[in-house]
N, C-alpha and C. Protein backbone atom coordinates (compact mmCIF):
# COMPACT_ATOMS: atom_id res chain seq x y z
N UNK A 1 -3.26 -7.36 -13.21
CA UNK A 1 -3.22 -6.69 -11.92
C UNK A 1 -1.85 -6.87 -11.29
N UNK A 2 -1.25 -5.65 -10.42
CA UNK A 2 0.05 -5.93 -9.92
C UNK A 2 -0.71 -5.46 -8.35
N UNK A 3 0.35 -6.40 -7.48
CA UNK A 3 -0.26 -5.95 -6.43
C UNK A 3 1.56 -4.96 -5.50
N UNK A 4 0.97 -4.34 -4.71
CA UNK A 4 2.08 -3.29 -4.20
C UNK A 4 2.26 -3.55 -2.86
N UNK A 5 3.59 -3.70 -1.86
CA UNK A 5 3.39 -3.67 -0.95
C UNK A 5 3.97 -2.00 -0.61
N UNK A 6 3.46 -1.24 0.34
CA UNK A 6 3.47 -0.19 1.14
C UNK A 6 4.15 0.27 2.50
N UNK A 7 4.98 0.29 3.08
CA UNK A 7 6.13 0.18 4.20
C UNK A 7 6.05 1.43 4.65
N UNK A 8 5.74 1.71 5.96
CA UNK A 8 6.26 2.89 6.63
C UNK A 8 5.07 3.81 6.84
N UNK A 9 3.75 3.20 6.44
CA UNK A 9 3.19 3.78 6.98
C UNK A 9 2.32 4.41 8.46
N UNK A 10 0.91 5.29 7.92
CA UNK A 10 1.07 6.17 9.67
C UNK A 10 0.17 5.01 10.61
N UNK A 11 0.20 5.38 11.76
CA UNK A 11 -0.75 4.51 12.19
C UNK A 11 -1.83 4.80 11.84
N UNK A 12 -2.43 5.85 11.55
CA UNK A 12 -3.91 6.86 11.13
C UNK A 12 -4.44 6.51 9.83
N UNK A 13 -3.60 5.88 8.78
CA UNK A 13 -3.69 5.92 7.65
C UNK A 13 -4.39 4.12 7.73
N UNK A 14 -6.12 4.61 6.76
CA UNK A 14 -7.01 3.96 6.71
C UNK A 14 -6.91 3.00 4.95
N UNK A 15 -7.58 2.31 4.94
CA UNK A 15 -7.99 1.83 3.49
C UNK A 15 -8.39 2.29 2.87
N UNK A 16 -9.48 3.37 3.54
CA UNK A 16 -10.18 4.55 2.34
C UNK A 16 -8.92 5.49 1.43
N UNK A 17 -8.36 5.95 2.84
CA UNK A 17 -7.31 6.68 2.49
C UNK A 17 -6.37 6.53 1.74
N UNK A 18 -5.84 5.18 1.71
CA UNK A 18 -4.65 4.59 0.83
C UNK A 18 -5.34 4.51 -0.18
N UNK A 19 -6.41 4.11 -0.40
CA UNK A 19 -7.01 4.05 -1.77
C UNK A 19 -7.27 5.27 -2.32
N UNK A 20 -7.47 5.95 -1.99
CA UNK A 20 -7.51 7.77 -2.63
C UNK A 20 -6.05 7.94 -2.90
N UNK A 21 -5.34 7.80 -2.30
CA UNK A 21 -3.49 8.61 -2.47
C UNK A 21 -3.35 7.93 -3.84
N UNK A 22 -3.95 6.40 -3.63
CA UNK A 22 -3.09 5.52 -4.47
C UNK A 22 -3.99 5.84 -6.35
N UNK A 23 -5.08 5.90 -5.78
CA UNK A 23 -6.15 6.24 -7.29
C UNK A 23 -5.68 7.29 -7.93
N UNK A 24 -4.54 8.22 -7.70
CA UNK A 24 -4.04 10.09 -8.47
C UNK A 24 -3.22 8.94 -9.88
N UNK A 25 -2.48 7.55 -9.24
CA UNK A 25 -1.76 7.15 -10.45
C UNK A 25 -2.74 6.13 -11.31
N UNK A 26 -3.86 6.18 -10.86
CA UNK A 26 -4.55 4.38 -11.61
C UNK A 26 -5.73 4.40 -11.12
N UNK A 27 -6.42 3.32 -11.40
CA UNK A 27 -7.21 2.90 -10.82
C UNK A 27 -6.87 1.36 -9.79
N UNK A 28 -7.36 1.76 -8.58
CA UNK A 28 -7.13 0.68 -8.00
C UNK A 28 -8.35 -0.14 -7.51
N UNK A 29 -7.88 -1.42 -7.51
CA UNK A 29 -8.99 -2.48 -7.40
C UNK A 29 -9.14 -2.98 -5.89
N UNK A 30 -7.93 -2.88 -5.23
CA UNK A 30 -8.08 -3.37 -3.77
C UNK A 30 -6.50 -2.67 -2.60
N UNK A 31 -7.25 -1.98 -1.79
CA UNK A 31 -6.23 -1.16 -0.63
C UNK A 31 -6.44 -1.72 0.78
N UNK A 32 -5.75 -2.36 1.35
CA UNK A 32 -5.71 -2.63 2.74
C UNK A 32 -4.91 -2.53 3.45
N UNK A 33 -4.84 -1.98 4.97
CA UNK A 33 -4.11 -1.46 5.86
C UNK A 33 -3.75 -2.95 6.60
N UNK A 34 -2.74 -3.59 6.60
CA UNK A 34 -2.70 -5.01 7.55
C UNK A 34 -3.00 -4.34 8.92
N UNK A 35 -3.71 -4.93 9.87
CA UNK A 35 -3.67 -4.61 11.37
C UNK A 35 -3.39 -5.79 12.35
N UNK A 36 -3.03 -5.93 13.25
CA UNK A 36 -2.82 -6.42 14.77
C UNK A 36 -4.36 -7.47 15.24
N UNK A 37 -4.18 -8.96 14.78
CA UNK A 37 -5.62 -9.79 15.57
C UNK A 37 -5.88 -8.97 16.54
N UNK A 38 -4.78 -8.50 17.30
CA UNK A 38 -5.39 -8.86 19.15
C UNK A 38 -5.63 -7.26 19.15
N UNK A 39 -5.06 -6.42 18.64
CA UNK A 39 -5.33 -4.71 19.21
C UNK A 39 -6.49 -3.99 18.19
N UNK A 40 -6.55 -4.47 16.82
CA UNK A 40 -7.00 -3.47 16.04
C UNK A 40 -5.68 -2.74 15.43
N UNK A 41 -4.76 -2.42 15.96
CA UNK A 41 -3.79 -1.38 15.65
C UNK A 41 -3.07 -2.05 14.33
N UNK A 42 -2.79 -0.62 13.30
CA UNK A 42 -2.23 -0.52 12.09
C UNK A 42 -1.01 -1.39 12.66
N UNK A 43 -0.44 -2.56 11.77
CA UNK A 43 0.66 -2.49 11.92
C UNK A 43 2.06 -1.93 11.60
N UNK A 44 1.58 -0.92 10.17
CA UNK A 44 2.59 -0.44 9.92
C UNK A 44 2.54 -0.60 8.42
N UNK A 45 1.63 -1.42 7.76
CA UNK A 45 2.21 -1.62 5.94
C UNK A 45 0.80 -2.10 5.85
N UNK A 46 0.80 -1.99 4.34
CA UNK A 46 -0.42 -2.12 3.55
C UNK A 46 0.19 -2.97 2.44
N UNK A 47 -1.11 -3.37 1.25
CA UNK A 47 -1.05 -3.51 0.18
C UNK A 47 -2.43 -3.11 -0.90
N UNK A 48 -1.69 -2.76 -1.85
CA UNK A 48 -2.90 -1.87 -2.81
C UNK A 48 -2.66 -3.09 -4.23
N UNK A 49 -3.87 -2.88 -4.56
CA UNK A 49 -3.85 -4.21 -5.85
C UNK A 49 -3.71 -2.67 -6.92
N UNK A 50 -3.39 -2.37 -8.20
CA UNK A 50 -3.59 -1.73 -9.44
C UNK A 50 -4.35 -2.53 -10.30
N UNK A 51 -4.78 -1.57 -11.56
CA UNK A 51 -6.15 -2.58 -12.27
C UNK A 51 -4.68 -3.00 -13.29
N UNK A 52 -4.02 -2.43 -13.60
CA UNK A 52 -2.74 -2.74 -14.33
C UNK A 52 -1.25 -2.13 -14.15
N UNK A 53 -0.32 -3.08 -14.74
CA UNK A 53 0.97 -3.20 -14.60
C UNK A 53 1.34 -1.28 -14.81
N UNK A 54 1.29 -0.49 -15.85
CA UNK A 54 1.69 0.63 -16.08
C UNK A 54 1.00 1.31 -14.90
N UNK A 55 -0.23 1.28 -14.57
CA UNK A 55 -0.55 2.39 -13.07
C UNK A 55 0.08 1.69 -12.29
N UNK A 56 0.58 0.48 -12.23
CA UNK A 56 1.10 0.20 -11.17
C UNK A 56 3.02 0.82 -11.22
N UNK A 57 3.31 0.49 -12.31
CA UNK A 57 4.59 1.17 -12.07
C UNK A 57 4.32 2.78 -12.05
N UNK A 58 3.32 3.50 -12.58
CA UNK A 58 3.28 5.00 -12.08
C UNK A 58 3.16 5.42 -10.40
N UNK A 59 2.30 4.38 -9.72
CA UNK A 59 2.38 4.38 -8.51
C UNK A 59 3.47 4.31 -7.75
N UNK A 60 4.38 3.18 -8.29
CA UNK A 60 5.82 2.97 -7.64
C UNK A 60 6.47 4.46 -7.82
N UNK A 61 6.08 5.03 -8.75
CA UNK A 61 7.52 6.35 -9.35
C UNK A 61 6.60 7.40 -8.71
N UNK A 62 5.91 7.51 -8.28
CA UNK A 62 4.86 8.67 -7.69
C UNK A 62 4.79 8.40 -6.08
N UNK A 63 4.84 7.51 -5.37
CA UNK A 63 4.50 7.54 -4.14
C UNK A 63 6.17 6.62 -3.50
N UNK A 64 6.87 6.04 -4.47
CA UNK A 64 8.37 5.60 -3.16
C UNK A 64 8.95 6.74 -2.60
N UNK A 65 9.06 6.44 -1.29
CA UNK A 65 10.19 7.83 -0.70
C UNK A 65 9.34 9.02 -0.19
N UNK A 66 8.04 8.91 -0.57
CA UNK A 66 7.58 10.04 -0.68
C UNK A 66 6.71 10.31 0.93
N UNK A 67 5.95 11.50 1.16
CA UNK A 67 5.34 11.66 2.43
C UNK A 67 4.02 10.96 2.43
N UNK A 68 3.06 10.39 2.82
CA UNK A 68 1.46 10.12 2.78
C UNK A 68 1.41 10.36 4.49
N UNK A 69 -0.07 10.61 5.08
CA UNK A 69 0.11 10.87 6.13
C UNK A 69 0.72 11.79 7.26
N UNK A 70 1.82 12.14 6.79
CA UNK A 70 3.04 12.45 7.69
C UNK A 70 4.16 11.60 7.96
N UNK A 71 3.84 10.17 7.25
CA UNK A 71 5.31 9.22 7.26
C UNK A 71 5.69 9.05 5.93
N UNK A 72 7.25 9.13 6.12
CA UNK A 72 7.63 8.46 4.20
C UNK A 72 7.65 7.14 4.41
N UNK A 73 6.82 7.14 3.26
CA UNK A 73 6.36 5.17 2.79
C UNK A 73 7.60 4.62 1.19
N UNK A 74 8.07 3.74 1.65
CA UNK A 74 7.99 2.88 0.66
C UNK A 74 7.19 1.71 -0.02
N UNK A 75 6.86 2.32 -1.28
CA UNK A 75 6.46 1.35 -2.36
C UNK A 75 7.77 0.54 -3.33
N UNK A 76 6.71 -0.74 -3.48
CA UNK A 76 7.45 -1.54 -4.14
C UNK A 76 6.33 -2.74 -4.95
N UNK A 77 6.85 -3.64 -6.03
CA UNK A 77 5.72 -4.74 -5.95
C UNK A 77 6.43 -5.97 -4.76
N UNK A 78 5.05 -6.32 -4.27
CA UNK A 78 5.01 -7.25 -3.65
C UNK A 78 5.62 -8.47 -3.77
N UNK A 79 6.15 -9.05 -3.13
CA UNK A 79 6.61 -10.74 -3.57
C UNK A 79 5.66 -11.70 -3.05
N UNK A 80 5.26 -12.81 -3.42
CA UNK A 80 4.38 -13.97 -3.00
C UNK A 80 4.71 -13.90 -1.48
N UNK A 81 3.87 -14.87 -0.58
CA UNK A 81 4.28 -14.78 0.69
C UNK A 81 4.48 -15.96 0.85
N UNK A 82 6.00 -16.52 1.80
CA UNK A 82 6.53 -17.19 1.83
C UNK A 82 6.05 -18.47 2.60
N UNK A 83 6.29 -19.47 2.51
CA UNK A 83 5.23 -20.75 2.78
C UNK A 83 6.29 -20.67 5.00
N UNK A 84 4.68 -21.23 5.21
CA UNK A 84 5.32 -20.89 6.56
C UNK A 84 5.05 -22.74 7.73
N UNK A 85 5.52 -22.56 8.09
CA UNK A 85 5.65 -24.30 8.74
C UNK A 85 4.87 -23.90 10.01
């Protein structure tokens, strides 16, 4: 499994949704919209898990730069998240 992070997206744009855009390259195992504790509100980026490394690089070459929503998103893979004090 590779997991993807997602940048730039709309505020409108749901988990269902990312998971449909993202399923045209793969199958995906897990899509989530990060949101805001205190508002509910999108913050702006997601991450989509792929069931494997090749849909996952078809995803990268199919959706960076590109429109979803009405915003251009960048894709990329994810990096670990950084240890926080």
């Amino acid at each position: 499994m590779k997991k993807l992070f997602i940048g730039g997206i709309s505020w409108g744009t749901t988990d269902e949704s990312l998971a449909a855009a993202f399923s045209q390259a793969g199958a995906v195992s897990s899509a989530v919209v990060i949101k805001d504790k205190m508002t509910g509100r999108s913050k702006g980026f997601g991450f989509v898990e792929m069931t494997n490394d090749e849909e996952a690089d078809a995803a990268i070459a199919m959706w960076n730069n590109q429109e979803l929503d009405g915003r251009r998103i960048v894709v990329n893979e994810a990096r670990p998240m950084e240890k926080r004090f």
